[in-house]
C-alpha atoms as a PDB file:
ATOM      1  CA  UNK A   1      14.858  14.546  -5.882  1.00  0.00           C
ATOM      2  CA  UNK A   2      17.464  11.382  -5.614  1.00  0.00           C
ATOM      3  CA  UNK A   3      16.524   8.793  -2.927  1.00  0.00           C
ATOM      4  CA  UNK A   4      19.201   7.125  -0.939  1.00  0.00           C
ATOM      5  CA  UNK A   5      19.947   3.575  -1.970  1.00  0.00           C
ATOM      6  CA  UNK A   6      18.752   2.068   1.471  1.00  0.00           C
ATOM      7  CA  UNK A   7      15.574   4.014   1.150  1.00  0.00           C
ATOM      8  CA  UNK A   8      14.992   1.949  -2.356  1.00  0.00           C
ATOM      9  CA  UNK A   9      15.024  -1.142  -0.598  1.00  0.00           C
ATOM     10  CA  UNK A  10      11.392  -1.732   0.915  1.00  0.00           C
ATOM     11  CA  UNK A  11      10.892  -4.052   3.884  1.00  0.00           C
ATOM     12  CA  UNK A  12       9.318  -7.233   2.372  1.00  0.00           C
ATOM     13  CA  UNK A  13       6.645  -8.924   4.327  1.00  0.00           C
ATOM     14  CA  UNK A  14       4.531 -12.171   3.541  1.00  0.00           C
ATOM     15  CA  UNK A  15       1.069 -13.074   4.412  1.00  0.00           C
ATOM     16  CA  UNK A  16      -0.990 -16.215   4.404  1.00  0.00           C
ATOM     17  CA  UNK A  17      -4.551 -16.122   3.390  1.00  0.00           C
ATOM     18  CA  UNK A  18      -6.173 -17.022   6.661  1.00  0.00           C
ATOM     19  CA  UNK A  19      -9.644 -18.083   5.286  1.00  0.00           C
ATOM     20  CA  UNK A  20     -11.381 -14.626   5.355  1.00  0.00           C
ATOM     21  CA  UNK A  21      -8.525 -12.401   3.727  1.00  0.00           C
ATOM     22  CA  UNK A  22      -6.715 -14.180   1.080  1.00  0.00           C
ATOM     23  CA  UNK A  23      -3.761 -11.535   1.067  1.00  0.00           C
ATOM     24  CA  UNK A  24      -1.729 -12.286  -1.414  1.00  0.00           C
ATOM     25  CA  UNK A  25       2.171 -14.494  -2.528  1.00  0.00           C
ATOM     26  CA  UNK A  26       3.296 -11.438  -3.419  1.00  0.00           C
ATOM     27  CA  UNK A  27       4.996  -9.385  -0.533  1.00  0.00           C
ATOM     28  CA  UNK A  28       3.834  -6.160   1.151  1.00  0.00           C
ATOM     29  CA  UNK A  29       6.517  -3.428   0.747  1.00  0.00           C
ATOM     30  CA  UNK A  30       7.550  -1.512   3.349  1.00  0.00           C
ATOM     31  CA  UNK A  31       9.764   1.778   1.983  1.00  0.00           C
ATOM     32  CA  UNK A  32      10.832   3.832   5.087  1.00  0.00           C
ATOM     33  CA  UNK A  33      11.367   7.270   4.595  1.00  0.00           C
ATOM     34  CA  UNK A  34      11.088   7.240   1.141  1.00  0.00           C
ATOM     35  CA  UNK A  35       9.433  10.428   0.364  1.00  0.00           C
ATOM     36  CA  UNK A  36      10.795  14.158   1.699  1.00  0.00           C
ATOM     37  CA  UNK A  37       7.705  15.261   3.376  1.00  0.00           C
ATOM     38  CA  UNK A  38       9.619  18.047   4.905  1.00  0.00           C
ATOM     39  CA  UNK A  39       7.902  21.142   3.064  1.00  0.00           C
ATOM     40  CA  UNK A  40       4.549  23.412   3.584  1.00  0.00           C
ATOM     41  CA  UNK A  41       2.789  20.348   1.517  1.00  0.00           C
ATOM     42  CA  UNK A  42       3.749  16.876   2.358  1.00  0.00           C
ATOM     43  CA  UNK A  43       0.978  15.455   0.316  1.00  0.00           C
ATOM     44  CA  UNK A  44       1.369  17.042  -2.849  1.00  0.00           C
ATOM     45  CA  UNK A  45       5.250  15.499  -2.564  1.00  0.00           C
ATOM     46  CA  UNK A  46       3.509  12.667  -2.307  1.00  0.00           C
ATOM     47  CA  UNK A  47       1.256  12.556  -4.977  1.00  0.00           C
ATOM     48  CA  UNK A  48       3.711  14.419  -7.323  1.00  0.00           C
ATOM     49  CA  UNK A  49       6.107  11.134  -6.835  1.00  0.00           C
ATOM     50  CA  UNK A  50       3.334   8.391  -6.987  1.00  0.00           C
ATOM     51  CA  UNK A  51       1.406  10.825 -10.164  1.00  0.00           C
ATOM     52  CA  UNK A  52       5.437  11.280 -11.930  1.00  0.00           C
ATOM     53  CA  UNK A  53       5.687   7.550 -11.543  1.00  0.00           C
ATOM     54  CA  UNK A  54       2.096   6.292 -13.284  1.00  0.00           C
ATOM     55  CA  UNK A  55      -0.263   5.818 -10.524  1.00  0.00           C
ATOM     56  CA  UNK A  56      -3.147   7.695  -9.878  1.00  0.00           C
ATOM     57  CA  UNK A  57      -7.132   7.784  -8.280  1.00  0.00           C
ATOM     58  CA  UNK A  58      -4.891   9.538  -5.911  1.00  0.00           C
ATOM     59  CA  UNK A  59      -6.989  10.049  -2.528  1.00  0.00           C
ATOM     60  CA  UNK A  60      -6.137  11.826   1.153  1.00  0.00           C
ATOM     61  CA  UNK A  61      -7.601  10.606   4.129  1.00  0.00           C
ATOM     62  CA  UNK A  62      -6.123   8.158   6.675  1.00  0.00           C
ATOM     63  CA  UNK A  63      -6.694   4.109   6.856  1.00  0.00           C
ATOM     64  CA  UNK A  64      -9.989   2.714   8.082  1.00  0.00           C
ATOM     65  CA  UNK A  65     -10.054   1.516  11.501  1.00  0.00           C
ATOM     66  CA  UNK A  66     -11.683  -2.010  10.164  1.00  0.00           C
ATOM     67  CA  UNK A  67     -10.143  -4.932   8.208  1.00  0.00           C
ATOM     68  CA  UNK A  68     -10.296  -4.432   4.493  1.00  0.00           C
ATOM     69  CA  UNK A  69      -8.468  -5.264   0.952  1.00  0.00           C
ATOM     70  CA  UNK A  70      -8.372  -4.393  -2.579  1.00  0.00           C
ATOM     71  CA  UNK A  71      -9.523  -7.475  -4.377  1.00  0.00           C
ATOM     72  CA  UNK A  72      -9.099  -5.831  -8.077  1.00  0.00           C
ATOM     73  CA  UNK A  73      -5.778  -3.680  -7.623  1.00  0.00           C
ATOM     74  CA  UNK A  74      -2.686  -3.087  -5.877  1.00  0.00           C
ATOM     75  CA  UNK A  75      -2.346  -0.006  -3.821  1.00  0.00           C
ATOM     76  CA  UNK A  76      -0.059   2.189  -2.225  1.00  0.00           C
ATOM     77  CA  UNK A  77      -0.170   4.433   0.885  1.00  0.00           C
ATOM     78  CA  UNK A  78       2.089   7.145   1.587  1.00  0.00           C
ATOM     79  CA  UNK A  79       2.401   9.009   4.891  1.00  0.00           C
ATOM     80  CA  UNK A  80       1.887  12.611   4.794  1.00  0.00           C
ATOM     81  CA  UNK A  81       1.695  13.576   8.290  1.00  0.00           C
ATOM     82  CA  UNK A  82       1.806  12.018  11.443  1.00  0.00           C
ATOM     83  CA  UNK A  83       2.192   8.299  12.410  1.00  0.00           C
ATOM     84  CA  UNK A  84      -0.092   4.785  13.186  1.00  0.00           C
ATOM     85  CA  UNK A  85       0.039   1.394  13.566  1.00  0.00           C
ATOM     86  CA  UNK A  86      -1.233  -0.179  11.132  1.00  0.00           C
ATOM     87  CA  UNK A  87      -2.409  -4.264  11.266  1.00  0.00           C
ATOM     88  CA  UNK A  88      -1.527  -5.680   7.516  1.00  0.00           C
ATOM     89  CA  UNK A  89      -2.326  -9.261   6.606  1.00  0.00           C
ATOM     90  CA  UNK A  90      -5.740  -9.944   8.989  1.00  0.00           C
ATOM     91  CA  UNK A  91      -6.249 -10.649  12.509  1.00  0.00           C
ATOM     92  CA  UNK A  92      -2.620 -12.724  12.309  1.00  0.00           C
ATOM     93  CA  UNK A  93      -0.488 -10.568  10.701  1.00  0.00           C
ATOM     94  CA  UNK A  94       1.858  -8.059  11.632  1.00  0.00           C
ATOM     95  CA  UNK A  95       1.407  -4.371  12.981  1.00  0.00           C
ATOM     96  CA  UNK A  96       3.855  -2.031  11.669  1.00  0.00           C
ATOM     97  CA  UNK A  97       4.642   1.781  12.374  1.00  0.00           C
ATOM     98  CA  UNK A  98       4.037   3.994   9.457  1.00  0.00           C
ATOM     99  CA  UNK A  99       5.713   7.638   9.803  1.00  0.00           C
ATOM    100  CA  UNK A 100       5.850  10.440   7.766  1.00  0.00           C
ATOM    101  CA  UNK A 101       8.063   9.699   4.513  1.00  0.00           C
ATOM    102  CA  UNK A 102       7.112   6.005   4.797  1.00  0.00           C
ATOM    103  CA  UNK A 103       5.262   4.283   1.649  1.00  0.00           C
ATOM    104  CA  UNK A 104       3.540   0.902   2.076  1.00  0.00           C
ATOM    105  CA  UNK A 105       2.592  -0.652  -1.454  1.00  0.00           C
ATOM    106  CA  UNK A 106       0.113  -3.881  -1.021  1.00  0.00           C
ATOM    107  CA  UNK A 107      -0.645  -6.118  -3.358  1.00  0.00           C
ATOM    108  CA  UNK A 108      -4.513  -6.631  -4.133  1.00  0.00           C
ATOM    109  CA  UNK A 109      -5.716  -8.735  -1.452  1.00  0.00           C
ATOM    110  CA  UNK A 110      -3.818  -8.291   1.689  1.00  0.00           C
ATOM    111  CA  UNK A 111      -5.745  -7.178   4.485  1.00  0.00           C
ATOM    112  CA  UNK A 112      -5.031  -4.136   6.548  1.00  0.00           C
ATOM    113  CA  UNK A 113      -6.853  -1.774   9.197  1.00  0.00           C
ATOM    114  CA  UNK A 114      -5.171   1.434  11.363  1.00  0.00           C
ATOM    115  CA  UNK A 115      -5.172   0.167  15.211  1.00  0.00           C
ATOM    116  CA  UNK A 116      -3.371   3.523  16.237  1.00  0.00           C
ATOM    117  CA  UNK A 117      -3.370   6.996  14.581  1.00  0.00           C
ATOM    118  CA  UNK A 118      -1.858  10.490  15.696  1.00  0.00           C
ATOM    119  CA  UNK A 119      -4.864  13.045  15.317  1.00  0.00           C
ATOM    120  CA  UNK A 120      -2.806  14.671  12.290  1.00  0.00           C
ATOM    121  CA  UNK A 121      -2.140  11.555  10.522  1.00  0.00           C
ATOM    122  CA  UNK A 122      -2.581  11.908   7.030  1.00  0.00           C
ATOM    123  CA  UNK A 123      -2.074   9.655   3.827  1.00  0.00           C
ATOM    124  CA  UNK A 124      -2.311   9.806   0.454  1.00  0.00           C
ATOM    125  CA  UNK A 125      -3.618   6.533  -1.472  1.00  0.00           C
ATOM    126  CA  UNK A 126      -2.810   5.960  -5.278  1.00  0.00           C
ATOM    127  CA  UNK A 127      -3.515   3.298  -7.192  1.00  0.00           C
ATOM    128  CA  UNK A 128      -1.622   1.780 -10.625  1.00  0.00           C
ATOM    129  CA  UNK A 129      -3.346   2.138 -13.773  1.00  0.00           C
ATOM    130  CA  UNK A 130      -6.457  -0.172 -13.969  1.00  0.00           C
ATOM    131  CA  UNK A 131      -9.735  -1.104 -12.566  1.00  0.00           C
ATOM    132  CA  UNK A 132     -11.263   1.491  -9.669  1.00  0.00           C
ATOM    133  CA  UNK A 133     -10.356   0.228  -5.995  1.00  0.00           C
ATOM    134  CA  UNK A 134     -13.374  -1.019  -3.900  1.00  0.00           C
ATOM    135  CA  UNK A 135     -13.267  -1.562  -0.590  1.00  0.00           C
ATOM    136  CA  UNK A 136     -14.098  -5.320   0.621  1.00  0.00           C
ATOM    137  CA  UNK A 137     -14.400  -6.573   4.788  1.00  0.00           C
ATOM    138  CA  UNK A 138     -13.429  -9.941   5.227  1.00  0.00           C
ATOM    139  CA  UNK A 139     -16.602 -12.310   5.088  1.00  0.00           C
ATOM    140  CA  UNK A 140     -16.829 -15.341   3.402  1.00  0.00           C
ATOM    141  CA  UNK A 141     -18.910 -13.965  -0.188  1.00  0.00           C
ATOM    142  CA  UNK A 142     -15.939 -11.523  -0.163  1.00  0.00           C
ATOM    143  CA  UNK A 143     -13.605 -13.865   0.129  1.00  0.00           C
ATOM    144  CA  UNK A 144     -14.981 -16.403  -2.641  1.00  0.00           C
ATOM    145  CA  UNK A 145     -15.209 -13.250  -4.785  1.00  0.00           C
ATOM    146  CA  UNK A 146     -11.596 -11.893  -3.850  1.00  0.00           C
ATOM    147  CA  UNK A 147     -10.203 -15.677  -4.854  1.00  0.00           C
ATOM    148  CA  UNK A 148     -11.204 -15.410  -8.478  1.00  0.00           C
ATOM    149  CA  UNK A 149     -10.017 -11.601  -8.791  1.00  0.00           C
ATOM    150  CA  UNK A 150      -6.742 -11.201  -7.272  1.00  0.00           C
ATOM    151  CA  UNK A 151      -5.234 -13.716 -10.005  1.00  0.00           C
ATOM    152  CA  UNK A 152      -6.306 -11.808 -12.488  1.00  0.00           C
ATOM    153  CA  UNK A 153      -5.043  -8.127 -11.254  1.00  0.00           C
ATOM    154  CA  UNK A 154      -2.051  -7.351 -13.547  1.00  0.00           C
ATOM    155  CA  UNK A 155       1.332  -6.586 -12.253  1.00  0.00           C
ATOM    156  CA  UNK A 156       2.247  -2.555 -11.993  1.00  0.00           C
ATOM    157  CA  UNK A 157       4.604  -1.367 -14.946  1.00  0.00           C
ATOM    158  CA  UNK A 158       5.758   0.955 -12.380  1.00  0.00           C
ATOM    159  CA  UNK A 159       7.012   1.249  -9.072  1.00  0.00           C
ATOM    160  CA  UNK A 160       5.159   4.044  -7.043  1.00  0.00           C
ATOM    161  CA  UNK A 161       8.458   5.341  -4.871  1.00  0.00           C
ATOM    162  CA  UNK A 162      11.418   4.120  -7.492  1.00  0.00           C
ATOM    163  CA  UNK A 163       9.736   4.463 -11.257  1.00  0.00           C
ATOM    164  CA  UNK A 164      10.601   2.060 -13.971  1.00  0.00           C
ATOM    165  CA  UNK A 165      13.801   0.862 -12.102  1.00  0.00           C
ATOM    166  CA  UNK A 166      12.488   0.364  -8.582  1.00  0.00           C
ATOM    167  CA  UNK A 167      12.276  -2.914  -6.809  1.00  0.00           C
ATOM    168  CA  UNK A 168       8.776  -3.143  -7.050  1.00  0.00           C
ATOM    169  CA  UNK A 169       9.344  -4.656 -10.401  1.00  0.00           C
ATOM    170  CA  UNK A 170      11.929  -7.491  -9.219  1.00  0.00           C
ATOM    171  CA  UNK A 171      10.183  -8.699  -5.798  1.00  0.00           C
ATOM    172  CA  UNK A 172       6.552  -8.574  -7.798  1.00  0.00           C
ATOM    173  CA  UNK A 173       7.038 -11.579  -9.958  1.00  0.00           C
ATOM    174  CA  UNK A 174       4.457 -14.350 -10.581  1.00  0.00           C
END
């Protein structure tokens, strides 16, 4: 399935660490209506795109309704069904509308909890290749930890939504 060339340019948004979430330089990407969920299984598109494109410990479920990041890799979300608002980047940062089609692919590190969900909302979570995600709330051990890990979390070779050519690879630069 081709993807429109507006779909293949995420939203870019920047976070700074705000002393209990360290977030991260590189941006959060935004793809809207990236993914054709409009078939009996919206996940398996889903995780058929993210699984064809090299990331995996794929996962359905929706997004915790607390603050929490990925300290040892990057992960992406893609909405399956329904639609929240979602807080990314700590108690400052920005809520954004995920719907389904929509991918959101944060870098290890930036902070995000669900402040709104429809009672169908569904996505599916996928990971590059790598080190097993854990889960990590904002307090200040965390934190300390999280500052000597996210350097270290290597760059995707892949794009989830876009492959080996997607824009992942040009706005993800150290």
């Amino acid at each position: 399935m081709s993807v429109a060339r507006d779909q293949l340019m995420p939203h870019a948004h920047h976070f700074e660490d705000d002393g209990l979430i360290p977030n991260s330089p590189l941006p959060l990407l935004i793809y809207k209506r990236a993914i054709d969920v409009a078939q009996a299984d919206p996940a398996q598109a889903i995780e058929q795109r993210f699984g064809g494109n090299g990331w995996g410990q794929m996962w359905r479920n929706g997004i915790f309704d607390y603050a929490h990041y990925h300290a040892t890799v990057h992960e992406a979300l893609g909405v399956a069904r329904g639609h929240a608002l979602v807080l990314f980047g700590g108690e400052q940062g920005e809520a954004i509308e995920l719907k389904p089609g929509d991918v959101a692919v944060l870098p290890a590190g930036t902070g995000h909890k669900r402040l709104f969900a429809t009672h169908d909302f569904q996505v599916v979570g996928a990971y590059p290749p790598g080190p097993e995600m854990q889960i990590m709330r904002p307090t200040p051990f965390n934190y300390r930890r999280a500052l000597e890990t996210i350097p270290q979390v290597p760059l995707p070779d892949t794009d989830p939504v876009a492959g080996r050519d997607g824009p992942l690879l040009r706005l993800w630069t150290r």
